[in-house]
Protein backbone atom coordinates (compact mmCIF):
# COMPACT_ATOMS: atom_id res chain seq x y z
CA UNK A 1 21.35 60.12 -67.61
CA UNK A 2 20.35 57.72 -65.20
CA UNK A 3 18.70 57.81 -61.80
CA UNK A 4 17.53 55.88 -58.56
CA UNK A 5 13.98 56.06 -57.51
CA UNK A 6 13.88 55.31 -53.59
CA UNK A 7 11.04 53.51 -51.85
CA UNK A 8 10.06 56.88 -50.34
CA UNK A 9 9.02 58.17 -53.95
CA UNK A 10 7.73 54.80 -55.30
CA UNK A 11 4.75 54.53 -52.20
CA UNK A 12 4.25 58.38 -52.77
CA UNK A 13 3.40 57.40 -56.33
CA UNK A 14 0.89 54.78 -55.29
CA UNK A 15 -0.76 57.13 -52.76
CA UNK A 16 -0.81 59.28 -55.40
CA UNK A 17 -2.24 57.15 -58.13
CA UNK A 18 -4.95 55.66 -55.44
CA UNK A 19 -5.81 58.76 -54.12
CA UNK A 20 -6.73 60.24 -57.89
CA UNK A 21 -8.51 56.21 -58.96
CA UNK A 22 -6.37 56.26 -62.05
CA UNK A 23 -5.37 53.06 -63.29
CA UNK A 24 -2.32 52.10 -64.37
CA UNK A 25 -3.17 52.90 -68.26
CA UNK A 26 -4.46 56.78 -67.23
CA UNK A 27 -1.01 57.08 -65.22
CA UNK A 28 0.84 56.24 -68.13
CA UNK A 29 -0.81 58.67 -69.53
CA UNK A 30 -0.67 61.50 -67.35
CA UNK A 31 3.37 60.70 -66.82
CA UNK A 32 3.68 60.40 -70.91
CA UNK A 33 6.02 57.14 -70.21
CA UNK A 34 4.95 53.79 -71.64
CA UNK A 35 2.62 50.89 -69.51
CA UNK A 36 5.48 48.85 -69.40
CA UNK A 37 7.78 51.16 -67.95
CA UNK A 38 4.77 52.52 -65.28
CA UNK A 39 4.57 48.87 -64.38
CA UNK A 40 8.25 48.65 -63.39
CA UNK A 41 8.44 51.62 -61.57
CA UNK A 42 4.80 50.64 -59.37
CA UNK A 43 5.75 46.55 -59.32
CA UNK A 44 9.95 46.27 -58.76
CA UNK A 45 11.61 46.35 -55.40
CA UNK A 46 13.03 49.70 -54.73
CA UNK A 47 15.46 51.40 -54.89
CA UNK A 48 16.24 51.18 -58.72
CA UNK A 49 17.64 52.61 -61.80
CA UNK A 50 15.55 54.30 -64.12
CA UNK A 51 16.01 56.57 -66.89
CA UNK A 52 16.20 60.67 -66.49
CA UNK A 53 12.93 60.77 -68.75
CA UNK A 54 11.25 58.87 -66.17
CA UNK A 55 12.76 60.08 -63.13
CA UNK A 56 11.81 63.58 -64.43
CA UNK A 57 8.39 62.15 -65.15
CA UNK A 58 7.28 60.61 -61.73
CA UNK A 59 8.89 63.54 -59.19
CA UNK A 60 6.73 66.23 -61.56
CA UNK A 61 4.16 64.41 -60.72
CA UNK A 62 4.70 63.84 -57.28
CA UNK A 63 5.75 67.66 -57.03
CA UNK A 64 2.22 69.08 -58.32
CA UNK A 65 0.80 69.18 -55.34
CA UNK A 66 3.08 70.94 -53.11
């Protein structure tokens, strides 16, 4: 399964990851997905593709909160 994350969830994940001071390595880790794959989803040009696992991964994150 594939799926698009959206400019709207990427900058909520950066918000996110300021607000908290974790770096890109304790993000990683907190999402369980690799550096490399935490790198695309902060650094590329939304929207994009990315794997269920990782789509799961970031909007559980995002959703903690609410």
């Amino acid at each position: 399964m594939q799926a698009i994350i959206t400019s709207k969830q990427q900058t909520a994940l950066i918000k996110k990851q300021a607000v908290n001071r974790l770096s890109r390595y304790q993000l990683a880790e907190k999402l369980n997905l690799s550096k490399p794959t935490v790198k695309n989803v902060l650094d590329k040009q939304a929207p994009f593709v990315v794997s269920g696992k990782t789509f799961t991964a970031v909007n559980n994150y995002l959703l903690e909160d609410l």
